[in-house]
Protein backbone atom coordinates (compact mmCIF):
# COMPACT_ATOMS: atom_id res chain seq x y z
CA UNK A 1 -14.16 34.85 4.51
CA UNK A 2 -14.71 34.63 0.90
CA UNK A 3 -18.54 34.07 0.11
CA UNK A 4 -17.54 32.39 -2.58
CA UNK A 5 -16.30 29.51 -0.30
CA UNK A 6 -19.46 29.19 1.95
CA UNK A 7 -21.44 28.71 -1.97
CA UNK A 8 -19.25 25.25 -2.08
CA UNK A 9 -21.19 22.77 0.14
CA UNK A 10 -18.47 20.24 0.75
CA UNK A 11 -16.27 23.20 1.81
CA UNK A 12 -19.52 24.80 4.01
CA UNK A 13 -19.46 21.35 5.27
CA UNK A 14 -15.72 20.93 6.46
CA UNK A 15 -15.68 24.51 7.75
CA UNK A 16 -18.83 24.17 9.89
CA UNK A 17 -16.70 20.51 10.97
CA UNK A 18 -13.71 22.22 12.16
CA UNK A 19 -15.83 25.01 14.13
CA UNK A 20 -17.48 22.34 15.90
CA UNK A 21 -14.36 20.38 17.00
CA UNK A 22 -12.91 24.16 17.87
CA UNK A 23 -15.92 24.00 20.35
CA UNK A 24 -15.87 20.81 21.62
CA UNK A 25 -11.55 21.43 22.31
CA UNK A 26 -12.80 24.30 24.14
CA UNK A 27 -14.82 23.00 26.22
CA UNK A 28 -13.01 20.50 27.19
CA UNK A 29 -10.33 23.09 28.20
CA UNK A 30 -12.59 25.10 30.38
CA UNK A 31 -13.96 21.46 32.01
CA UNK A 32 -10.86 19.93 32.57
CA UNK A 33 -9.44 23.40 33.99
CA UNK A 34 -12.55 24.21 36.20
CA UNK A 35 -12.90 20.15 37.76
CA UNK A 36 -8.78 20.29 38.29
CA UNK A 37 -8.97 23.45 40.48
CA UNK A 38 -12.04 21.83 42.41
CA UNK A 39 -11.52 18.61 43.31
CA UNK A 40 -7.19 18.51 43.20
CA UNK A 41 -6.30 19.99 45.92
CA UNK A 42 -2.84 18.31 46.75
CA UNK A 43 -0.20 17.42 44.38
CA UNK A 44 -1.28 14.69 42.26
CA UNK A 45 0.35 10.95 42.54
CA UNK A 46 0.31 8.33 39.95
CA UNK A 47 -3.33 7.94 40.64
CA UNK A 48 -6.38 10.02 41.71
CA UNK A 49 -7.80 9.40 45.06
CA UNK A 50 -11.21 7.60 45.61
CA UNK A 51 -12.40 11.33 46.27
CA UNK A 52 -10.47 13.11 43.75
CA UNK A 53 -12.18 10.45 40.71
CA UNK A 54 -15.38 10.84 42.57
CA UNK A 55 -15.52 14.66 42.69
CA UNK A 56 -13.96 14.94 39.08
CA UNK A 57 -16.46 12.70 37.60
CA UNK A 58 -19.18 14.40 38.86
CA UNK A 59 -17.91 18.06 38.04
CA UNK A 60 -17.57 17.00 35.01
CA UNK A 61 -21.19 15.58 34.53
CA UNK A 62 -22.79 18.57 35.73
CA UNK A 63 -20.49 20.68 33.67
CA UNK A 64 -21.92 18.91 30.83
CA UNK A 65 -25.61 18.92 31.95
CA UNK A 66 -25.56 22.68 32.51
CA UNK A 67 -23.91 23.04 28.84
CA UNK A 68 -26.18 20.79 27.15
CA UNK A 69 -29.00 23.03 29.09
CA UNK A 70 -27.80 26.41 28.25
CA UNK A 71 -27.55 24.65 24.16
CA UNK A 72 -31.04 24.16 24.76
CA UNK A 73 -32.71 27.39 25.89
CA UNK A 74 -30.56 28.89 23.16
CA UNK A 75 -31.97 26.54 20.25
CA UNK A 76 -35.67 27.01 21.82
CA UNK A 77 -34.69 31.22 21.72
CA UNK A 78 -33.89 31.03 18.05
């Protein structure tokens, strides 16, 4: 990248934006893939199971625990 273009605040600013939304897609891609392969295990209906909305809701809120965790330790590291 041109240095040139990280001098430009407003341009710093919508760069550091789009690497954060880049993040936040992928991690939403490695949730939703890693809760789907855990808690559907037949082939889904119209709806989710009792089970299957229980299980994915909490896969997903310790997938996000453990992330926000690991953010941590690495903030506290640099």
């Amino acid at each position: 990248m041109d240095p040139s273009v990280m001098q430009n605040p407003e341009m710093a600013n919508i760069i550091s934006q789009e690497q954060q939304r880049a993040m936040i897609n992928e991690m939403v891609g490695k949730l939703t893939s890693a809760c789907w392969d855990k808690c559907i295990t037949g082939t889904p209906g119209s709806k989710f199971s009792s089970s299957e909305t229980a299980c994915l809701s909490n896969c997903a809120r310790r997938y996000l625990d453990m992330s926000m965790l690991i953010m941590k330790h690495y903030q506290k590291i640099q």
